[in-house]
N, C-alpha and C. Protein backbone atom coordinates (compact mmCIF):
# COMPACT_ATOMS: atom_id res chain seq x y z
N UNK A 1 -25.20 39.98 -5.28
CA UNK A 1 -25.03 39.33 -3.99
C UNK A 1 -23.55 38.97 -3.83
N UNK A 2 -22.92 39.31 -2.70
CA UNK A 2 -21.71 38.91 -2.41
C UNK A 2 -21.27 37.83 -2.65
N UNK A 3 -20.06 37.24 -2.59
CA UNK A 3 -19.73 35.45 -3.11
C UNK A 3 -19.84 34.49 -1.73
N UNK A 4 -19.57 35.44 -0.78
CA UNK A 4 -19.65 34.55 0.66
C UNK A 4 -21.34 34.30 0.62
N UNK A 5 -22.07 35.64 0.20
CA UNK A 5 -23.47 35.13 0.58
C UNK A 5 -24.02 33.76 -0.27
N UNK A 6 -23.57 34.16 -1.59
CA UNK A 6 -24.28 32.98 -2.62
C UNK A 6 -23.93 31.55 -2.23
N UNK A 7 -22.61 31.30 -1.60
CA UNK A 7 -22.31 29.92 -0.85
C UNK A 7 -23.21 29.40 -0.28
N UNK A 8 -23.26 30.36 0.90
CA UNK A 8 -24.44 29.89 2.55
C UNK A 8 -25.72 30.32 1.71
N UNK A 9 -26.09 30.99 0.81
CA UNK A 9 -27.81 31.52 0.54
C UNK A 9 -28.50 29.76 0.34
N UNK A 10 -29.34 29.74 0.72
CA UNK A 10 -30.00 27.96 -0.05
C UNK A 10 -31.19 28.43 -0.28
N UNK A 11 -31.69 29.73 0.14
CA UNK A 11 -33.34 29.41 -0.51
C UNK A 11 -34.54 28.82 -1.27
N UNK A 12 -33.51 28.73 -2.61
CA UNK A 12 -33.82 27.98 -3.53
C UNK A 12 -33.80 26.10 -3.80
N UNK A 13 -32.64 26.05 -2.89
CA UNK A 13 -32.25 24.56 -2.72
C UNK A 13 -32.42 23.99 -1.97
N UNK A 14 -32.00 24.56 -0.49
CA UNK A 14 -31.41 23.72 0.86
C UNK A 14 -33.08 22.90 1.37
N UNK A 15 -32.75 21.98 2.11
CA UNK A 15 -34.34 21.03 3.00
C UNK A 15 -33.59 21.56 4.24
N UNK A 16 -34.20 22.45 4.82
CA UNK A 16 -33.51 22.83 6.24
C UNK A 16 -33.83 21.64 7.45
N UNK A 17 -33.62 20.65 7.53
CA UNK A 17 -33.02 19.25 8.34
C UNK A 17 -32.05 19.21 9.25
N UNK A 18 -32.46 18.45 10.92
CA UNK A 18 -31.50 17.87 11.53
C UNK A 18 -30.40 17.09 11.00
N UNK A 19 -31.56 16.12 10.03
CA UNK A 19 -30.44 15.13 9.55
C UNK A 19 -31.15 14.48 7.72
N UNK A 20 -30.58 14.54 7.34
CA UNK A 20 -30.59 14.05 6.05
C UNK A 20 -31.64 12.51 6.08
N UNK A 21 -32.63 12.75 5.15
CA UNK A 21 -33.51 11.54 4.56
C UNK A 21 -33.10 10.66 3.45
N UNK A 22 -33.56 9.62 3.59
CA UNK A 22 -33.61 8.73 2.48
C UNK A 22 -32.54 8.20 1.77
N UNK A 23 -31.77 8.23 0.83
CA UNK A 23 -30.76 8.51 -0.15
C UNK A 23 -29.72 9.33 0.73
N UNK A 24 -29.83 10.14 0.96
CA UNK A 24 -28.62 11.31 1.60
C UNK A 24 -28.30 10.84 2.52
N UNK A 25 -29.26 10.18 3.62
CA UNK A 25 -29.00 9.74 4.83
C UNK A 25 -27.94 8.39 4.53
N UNK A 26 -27.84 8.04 3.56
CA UNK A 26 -26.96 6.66 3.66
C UNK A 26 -25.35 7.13 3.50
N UNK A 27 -26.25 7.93 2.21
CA UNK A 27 -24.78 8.35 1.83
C UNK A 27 -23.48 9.32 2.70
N UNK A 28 -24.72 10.09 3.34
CA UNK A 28 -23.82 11.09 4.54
C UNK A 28 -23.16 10.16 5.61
N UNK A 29 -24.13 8.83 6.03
CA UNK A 29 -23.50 8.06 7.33
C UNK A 29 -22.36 7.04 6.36
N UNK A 30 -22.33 6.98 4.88
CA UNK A 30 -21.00 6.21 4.29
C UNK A 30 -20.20 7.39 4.60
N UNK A 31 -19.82 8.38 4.26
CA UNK A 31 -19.04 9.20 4.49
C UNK A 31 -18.63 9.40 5.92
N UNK A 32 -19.54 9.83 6.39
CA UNK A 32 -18.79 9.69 8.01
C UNK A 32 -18.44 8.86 8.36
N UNK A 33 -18.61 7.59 7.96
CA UNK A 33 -17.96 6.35 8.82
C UNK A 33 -16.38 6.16 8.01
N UNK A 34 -16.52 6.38 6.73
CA UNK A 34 -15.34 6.37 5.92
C UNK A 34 -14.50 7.33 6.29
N UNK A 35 -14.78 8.27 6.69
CA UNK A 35 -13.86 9.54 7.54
C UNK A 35 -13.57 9.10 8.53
N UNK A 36 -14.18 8.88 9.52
CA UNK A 36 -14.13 8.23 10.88
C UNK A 36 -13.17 7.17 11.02
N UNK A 37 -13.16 6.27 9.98
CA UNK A 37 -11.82 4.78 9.96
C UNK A 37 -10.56 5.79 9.77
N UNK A 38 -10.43 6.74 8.89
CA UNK A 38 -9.31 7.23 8.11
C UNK A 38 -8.74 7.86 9.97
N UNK A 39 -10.02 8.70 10.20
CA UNK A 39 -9.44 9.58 11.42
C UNK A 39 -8.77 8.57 12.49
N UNK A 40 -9.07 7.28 12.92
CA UNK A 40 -8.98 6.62 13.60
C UNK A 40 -8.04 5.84 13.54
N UNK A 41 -7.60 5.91 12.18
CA UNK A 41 -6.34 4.91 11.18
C UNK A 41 -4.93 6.06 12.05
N UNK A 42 -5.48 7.41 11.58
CA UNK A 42 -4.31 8.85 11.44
C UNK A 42 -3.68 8.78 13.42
N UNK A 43 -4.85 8.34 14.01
CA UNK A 43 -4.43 8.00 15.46
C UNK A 43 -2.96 6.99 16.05
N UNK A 44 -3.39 6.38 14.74
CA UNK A 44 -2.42 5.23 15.04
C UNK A 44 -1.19 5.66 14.80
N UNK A 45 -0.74 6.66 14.08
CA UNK A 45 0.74 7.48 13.75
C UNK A 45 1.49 7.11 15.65
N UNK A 46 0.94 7.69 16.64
CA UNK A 46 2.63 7.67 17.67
C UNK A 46 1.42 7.20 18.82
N UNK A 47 0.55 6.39 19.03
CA UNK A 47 -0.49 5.90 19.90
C UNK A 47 0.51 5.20 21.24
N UNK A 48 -0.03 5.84 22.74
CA UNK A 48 0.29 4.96 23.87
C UNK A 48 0.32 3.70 23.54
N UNK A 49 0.96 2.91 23.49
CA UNK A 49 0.33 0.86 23.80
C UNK A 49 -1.13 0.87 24.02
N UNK A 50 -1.63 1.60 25.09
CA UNK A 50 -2.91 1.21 26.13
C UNK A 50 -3.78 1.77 24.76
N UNK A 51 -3.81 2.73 23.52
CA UNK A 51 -4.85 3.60 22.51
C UNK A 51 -5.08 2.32 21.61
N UNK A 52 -3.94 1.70 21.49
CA UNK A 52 -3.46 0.86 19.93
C UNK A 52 -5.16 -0.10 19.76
N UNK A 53 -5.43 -0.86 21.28
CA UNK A 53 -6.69 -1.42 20.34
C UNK A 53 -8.05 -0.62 20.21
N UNK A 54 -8.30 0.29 21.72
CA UNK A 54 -9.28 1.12 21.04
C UNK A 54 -9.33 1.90 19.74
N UNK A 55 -8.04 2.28 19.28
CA UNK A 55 -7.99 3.26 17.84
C UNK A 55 -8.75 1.99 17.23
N UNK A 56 -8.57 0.75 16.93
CA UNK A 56 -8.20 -0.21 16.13
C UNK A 56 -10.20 -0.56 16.16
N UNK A 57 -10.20 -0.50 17.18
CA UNK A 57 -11.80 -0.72 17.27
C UNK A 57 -13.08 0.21 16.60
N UNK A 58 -12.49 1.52 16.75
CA UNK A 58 -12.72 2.48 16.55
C UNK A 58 -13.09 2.90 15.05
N UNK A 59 -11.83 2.30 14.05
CA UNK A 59 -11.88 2.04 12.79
C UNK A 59 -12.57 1.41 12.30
N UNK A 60 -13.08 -0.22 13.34
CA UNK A 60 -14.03 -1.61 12.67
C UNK A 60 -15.01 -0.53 13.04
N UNK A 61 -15.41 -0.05 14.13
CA UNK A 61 -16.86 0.21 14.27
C UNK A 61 -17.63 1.64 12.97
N UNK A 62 -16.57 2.86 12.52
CA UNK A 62 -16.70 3.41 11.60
C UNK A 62 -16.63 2.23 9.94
N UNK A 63 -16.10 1.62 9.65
CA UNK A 63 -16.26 1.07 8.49
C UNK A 63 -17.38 0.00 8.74
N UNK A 64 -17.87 -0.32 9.88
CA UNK A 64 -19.71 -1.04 10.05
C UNK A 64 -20.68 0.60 9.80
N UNK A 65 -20.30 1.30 10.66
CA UNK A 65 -21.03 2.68 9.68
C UNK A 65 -21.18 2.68 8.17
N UNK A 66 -20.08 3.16 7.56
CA UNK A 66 -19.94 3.40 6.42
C UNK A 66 -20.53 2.55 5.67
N UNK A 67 -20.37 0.62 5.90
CA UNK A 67 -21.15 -0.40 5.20
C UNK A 67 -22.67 -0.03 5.15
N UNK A 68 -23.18 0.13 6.45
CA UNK A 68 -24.64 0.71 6.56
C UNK A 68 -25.10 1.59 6.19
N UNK A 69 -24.10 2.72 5.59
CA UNK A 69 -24.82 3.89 4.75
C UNK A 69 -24.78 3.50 3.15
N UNK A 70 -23.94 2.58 3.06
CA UNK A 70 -23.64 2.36 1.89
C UNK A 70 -24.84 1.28 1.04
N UNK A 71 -25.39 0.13 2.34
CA UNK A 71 -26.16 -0.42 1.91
C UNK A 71 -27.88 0.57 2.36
N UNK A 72 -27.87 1.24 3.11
CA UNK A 72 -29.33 2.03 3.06
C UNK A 72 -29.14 3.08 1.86
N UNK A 73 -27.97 3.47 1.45
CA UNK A 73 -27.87 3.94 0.33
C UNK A 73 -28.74 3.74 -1.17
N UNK A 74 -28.17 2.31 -0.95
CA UNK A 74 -28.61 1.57 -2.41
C UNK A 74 -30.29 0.58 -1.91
N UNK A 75 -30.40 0.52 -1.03
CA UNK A 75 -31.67 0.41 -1.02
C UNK A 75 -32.77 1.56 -1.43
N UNK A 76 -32.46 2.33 -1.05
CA UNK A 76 -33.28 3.39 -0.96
C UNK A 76 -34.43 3.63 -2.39
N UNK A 77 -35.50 3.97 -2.51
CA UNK A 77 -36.00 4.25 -3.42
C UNK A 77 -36.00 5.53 -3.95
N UNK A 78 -35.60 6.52 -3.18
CA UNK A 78 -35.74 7.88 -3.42
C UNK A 78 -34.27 8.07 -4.65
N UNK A 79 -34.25 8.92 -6.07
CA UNK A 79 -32.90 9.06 -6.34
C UNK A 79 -32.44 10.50 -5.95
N UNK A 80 -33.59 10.98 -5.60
CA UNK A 80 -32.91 12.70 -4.94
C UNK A 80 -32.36 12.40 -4.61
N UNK A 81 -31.04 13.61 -4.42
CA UNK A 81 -30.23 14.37 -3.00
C UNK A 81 -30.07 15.79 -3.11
N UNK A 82 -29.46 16.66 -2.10
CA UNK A 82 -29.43 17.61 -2.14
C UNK A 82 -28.19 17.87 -3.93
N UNK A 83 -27.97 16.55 -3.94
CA UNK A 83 -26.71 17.18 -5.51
C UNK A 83 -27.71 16.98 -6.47
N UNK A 84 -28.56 16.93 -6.60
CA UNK A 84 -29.34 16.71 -7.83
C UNK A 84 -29.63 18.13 -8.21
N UNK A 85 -29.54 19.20 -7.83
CA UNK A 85 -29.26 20.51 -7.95
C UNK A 85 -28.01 21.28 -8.22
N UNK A 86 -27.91 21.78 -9.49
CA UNK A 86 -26.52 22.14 -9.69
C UNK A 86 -26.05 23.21 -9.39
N UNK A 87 -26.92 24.30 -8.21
CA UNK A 87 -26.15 25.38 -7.53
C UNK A 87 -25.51 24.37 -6.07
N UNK A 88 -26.47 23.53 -5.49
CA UNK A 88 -25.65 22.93 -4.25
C UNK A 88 -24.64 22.17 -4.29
N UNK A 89 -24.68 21.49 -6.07
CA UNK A 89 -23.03 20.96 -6.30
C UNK A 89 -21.60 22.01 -6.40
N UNK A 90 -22.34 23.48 -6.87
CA UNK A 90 -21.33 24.54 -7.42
C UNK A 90 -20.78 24.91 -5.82
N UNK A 91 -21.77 25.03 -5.01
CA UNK A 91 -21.39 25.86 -3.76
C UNK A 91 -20.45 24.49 -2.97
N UNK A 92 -20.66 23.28 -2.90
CA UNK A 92 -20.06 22.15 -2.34
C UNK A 92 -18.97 22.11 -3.03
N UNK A 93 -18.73 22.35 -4.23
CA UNK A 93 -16.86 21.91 -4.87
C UNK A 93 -16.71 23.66 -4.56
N UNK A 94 -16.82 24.66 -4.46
CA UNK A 94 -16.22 25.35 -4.04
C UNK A 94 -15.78 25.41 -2.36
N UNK A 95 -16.66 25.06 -1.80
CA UNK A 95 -16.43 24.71 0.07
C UNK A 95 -15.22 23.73 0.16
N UNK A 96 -15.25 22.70 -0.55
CA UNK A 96 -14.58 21.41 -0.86
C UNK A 96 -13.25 22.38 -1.17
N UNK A 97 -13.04 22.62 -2.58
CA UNK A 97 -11.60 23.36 -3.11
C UNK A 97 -10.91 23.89 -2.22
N UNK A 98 -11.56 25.29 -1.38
CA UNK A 98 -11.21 25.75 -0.35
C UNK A 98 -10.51 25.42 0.76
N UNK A 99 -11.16 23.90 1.70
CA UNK A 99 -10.82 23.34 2.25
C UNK A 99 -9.71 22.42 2.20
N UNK A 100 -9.79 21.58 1.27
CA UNK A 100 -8.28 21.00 0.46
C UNK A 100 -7.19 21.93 0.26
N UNK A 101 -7.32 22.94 -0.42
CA UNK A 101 -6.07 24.15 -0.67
C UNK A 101 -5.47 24.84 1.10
N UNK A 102 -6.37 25.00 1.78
CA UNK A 102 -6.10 25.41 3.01
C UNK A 102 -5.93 24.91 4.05
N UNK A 103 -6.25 23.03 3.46
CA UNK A 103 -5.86 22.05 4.69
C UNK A 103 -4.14 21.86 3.91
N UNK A 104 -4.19 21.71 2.63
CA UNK A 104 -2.74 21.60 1.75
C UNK A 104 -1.80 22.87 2.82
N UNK A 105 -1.94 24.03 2.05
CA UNK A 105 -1.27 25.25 2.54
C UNK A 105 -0.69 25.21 3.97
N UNK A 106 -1.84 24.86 4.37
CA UNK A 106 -1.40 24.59 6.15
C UNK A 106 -0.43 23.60 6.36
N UNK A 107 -0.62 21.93 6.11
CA UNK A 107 -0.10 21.32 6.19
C UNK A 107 1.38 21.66 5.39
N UNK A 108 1.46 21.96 4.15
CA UNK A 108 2.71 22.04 4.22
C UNK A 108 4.04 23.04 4.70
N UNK A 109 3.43 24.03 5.12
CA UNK A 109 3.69 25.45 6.12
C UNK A 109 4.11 24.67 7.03
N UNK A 110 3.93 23.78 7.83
CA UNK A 110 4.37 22.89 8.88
C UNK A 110 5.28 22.17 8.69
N UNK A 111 5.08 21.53 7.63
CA UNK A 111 5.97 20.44 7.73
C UNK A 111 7.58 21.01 7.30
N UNK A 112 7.36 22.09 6.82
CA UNK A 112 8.97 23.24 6.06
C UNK A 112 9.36 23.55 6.94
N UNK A 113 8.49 24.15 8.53
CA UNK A 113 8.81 24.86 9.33
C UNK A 113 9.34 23.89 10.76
N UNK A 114 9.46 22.67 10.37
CA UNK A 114 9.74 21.47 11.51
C UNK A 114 8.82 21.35 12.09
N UNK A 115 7.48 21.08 12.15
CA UNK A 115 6.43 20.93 13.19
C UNK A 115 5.09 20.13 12.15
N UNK A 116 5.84 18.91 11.54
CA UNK A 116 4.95 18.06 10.95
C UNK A 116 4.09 17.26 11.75
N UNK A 117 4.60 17.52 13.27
CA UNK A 117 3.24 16.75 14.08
C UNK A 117 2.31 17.27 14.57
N UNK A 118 2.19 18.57 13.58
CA UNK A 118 0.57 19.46 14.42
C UNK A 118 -0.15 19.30 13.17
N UNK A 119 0.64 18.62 12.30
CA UNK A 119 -0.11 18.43 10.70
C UNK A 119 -2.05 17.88 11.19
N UNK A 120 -2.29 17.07 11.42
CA UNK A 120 -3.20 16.40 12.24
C UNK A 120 -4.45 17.22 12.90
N UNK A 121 -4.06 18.35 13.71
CA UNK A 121 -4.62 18.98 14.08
C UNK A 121 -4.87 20.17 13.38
N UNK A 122 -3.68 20.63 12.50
CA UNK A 122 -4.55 21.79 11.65
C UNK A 122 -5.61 21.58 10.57
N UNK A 123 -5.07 19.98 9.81
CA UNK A 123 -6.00 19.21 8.62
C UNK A 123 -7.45 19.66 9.83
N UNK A 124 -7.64 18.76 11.04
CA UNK A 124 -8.54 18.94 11.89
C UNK A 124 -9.80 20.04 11.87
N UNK A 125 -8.98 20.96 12.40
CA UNK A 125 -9.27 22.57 12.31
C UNK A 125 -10.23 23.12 10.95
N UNK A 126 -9.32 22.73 9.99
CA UNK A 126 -10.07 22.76 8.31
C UNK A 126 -11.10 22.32 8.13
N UNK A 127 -11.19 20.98 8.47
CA UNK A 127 -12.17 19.86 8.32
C UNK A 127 -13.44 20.93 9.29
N UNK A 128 -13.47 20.99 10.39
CA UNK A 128 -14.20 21.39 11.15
C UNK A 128 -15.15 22.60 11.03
N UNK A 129 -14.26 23.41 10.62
CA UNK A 129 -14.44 24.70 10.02
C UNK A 129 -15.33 24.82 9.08
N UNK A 130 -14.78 24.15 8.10
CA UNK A 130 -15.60 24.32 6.61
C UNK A 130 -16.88 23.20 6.34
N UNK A 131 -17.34 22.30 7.73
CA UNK A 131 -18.29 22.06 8.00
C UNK A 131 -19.51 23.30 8.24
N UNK A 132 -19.24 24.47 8.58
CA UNK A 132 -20.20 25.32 8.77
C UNK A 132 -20.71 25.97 7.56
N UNK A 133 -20.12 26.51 6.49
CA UNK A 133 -20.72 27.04 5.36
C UNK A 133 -21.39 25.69 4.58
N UNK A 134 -20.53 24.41 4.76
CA UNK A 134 -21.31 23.57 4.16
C UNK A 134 -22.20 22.99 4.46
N UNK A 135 -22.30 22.84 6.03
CA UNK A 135 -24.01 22.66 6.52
C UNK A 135 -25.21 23.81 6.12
N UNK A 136 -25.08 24.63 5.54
CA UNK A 136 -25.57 25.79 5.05
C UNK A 136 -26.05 25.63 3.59
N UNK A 137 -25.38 25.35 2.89
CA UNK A 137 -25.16 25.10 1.79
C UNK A 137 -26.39 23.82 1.46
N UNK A 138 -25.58 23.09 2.14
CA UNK A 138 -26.44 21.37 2.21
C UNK A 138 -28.14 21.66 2.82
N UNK A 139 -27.98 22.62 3.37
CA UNK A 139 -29.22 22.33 4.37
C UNK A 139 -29.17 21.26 5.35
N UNK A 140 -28.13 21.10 5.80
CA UNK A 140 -28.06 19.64 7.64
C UNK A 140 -27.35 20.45 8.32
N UNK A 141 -28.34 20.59 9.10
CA UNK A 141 -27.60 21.19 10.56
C UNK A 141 -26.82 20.23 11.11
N UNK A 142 -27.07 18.95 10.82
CA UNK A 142 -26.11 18.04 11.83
C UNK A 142 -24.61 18.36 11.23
N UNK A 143 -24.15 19.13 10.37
CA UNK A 143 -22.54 18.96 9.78
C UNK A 143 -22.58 20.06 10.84
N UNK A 144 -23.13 21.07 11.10
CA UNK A 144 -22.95 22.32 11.79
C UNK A 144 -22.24 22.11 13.05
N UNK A 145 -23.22 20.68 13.56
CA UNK A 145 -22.82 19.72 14.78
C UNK A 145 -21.46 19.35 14.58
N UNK A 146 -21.29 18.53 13.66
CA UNK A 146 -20.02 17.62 13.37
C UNK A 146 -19.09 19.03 13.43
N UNK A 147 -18.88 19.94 13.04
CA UNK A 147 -18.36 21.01 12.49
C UNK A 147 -17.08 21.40 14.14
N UNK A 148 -18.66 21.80 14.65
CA UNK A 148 -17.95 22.35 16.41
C UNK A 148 -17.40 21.35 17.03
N UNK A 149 -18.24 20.23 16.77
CA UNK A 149 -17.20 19.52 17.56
C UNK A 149 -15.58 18.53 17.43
N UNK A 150 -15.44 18.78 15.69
CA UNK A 150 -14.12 18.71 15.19
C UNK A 150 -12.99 19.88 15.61
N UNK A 151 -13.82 20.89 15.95
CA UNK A 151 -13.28 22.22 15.76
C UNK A 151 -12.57 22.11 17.73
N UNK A 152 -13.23 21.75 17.82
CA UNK A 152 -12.87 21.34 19.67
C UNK A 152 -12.14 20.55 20.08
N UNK A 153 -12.42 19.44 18.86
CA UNK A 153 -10.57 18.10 18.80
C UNK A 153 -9.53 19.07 18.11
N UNK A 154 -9.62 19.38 17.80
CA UNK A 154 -8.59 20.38 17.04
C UNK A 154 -7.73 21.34 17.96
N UNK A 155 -8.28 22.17 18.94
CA UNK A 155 -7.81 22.77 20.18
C UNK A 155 -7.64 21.93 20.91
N UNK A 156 -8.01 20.76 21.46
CA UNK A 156 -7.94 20.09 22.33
C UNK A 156 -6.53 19.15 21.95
N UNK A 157 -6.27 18.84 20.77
CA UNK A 157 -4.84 18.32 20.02
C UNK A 157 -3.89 19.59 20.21
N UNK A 158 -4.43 20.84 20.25
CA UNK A 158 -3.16 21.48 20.41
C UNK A 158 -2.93 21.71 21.87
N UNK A 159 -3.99 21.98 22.96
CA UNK A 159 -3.72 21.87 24.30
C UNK A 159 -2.95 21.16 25.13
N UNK A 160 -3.69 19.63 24.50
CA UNK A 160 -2.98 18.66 25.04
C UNK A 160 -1.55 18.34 24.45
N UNK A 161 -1.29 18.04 23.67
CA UNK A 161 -0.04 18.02 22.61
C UNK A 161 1.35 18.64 22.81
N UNK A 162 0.48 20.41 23.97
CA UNK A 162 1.60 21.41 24.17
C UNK A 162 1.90 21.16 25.72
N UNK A 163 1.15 20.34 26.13
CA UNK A 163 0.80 20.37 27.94
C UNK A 163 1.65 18.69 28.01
N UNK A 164 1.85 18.02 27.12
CA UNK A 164 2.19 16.38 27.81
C UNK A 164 2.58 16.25 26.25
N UNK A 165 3.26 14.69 26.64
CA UNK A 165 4.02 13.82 25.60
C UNK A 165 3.10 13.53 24.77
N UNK A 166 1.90 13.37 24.62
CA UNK A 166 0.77 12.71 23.61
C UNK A 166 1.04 12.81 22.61
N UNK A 167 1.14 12.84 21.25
CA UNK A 167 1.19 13.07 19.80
C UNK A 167 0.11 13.51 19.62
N UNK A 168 -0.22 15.12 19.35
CA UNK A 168 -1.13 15.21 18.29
C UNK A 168 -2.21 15.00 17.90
N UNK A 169 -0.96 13.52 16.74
CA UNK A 169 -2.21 13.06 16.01
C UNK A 169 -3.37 12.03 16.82
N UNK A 170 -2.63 11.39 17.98
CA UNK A 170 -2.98 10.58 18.99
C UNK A 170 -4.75 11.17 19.30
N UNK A 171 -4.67 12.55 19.99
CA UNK A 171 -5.97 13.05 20.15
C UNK A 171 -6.64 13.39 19.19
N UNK A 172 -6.60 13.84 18.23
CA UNK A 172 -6.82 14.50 16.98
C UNK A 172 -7.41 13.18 16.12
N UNK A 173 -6.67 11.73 16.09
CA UNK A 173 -7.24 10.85 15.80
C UNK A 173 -8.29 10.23 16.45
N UNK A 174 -7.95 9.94 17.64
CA UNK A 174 -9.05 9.35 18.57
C UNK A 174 -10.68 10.53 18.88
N UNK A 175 -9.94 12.18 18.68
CA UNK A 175 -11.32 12.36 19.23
C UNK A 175 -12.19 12.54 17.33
N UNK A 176 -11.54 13.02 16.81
CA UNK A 176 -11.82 13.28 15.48
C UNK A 176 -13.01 12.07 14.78
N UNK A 177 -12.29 10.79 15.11
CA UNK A 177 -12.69 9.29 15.14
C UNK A 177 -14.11 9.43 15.54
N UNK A 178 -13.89 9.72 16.71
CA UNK A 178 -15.18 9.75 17.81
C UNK A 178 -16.52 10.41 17.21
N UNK A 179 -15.86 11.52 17.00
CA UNK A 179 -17.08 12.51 15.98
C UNK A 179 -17.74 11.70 14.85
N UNK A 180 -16.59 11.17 14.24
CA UNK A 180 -17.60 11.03 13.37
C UNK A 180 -18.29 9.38 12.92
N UNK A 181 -17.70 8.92 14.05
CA UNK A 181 -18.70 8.02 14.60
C UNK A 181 -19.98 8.09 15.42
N UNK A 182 -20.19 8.91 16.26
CA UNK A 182 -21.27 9.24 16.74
C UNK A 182 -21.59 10.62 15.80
N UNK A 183 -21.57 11.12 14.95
CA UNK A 183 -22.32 11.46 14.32
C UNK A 183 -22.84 10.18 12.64
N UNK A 184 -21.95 9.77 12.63
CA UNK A 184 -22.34 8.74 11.70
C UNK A 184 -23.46 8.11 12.28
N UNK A 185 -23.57 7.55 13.38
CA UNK A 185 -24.43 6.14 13.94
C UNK A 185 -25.42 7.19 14.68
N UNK A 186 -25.82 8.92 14.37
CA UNK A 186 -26.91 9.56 14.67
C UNK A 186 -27.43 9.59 13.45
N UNK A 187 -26.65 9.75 12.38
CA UNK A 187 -27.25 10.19 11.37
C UNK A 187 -27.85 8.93 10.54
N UNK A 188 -27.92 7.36 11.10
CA UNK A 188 -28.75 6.18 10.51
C UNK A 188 -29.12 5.76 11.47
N UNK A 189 -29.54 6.35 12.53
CA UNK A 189 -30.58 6.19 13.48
C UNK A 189 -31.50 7.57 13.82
N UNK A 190 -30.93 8.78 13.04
CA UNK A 190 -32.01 9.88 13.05
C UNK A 190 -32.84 10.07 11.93
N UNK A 191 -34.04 10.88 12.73
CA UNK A 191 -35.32 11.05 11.85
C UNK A 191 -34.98 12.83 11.20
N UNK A 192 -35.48 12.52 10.43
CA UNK A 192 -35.45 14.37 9.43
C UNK A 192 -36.56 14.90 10.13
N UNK A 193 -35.95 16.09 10.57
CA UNK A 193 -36.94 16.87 11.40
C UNK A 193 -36.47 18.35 11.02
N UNK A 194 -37.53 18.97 10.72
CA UNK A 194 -37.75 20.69 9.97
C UNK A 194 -37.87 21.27 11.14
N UNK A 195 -37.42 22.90 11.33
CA UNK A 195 -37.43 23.58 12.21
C UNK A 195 -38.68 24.69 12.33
C-alpha cells in the first residue's frame, strides 16, 4: 500500500464521527480552545485600535473552551481515545512532523526573503491543510470542517493583506481565532453521530 494511502487508510482504527465522544471530546475542545487563544494572541501583532479588545476577548472566550475540555476531559470515565492505538499515533506524528517542517520551511523562506508578515498566513495555510489527512486518520470529520475553513482565513489574509493596510496577521488572527472557537464550543456541545 502506498505511504499516502496508509496515513488516510483507518479501517482498522478510525470511529467515523461528526465529533469526537467522551475523553476525546474534551481533549479535542482543550486543544482548540488552546489554539484558538494562541491564534487570537498572533492577532494582536499590528491590530486596528477598534480589533485590540475583541482579539482580547476572543482569547478569554477560547481559554473558557480549553478549561472546559480540560475539565470534561478528566471527568470522563471512558480512558479510550482514538491514541490508544498505535497505528493512529504513527499516522498523527507523521501528519504532525510534516506540518511543523512545512509550516518551519515556509515560515522561514519568508522571513530571508523580506516578507515576515505573511508568516501568519502561510503557518495558517499549513495548519488548515494538514487538518484533512488528519481528520482521516482520526476518524472526525469535524477537523475536515476546521480544516476548510482555516484554509479560507488563510486566502482571505492574503486577499485582504494585498488589497488594504490590514496586517496579515490581523485577519489570520482574528479569523483563525474564530475557527477555532466555534469549532471548539461545537465540539462540547456536539453529539457523536456515525454516518
Amino acid at each position: 500500500m502506498p505511504a499516502a494511502e496508509q496515513l488516510t487508510d483507518t479501517r482498522g482504527t478510525a470511529r467515523d464521527h461528526v465529533f469526537p465522544a467522551g475523553r476525546e471530546r474534551g481533549i479535542y475542545a482543550a486543544v482548540e480552545g488552546g489554539f484558538g487563544a494562541s491564534w487570537f494572541g498572533w492577532g494582536q501583532a499590528a491590530p486596528p485600535s477598534w480589533m485590540v479588545v475583541p482579539l482580547a476577548v476572543g482569547s478569554v472566550l477560547c481559554a473558557l473552551v480549553a478549561v472546559a475540555g480540560i475539565a470534561l476531559t478528566v471527568r470522563s470515565r471512558s480512558r479510550w481515545t482514538g491514541f490508544s492505538d498505535r497505528t493512529v499515533r504513527r499516522r498523527f506524528g507523521i501528519i504532525v512532523d510534516v506540518e511543523f517542517i512545512a509550516a518551519g520551511i515556509g515560515a522561514a523562506a519568508l522571513a530571508a526573503a523580506g516578507r515576515a508578515p505573511w508568516i501568519p498566513a502561510w503557518v495558517c495555510l499549513v495548519v488548515g491543510v494538514h487538518f484533512f489527512p488528519l481528520s482521516r486518520a482520526l476518524g472526525n470529520r469535524s477537523l475536515a470542517r476546521a480544516g476548510a475553513l482555516l484554509t479560507g482565513v488563510a486566502a482571505a489574509a492574503l486577499i485582504v493583506g494585498m488589497a488594504t493596510r490590514v496586517a496579515p496577521s490581523t485577519v489570520t488572527g482574528a479569523g483563525a481565532g474564530l475557527c477555532c472557537l466555534a469549532v471548539g464550543m461545537a465540539t462540547l456541545a456536539g453529539r457523536r453521530e456515525r454516518s
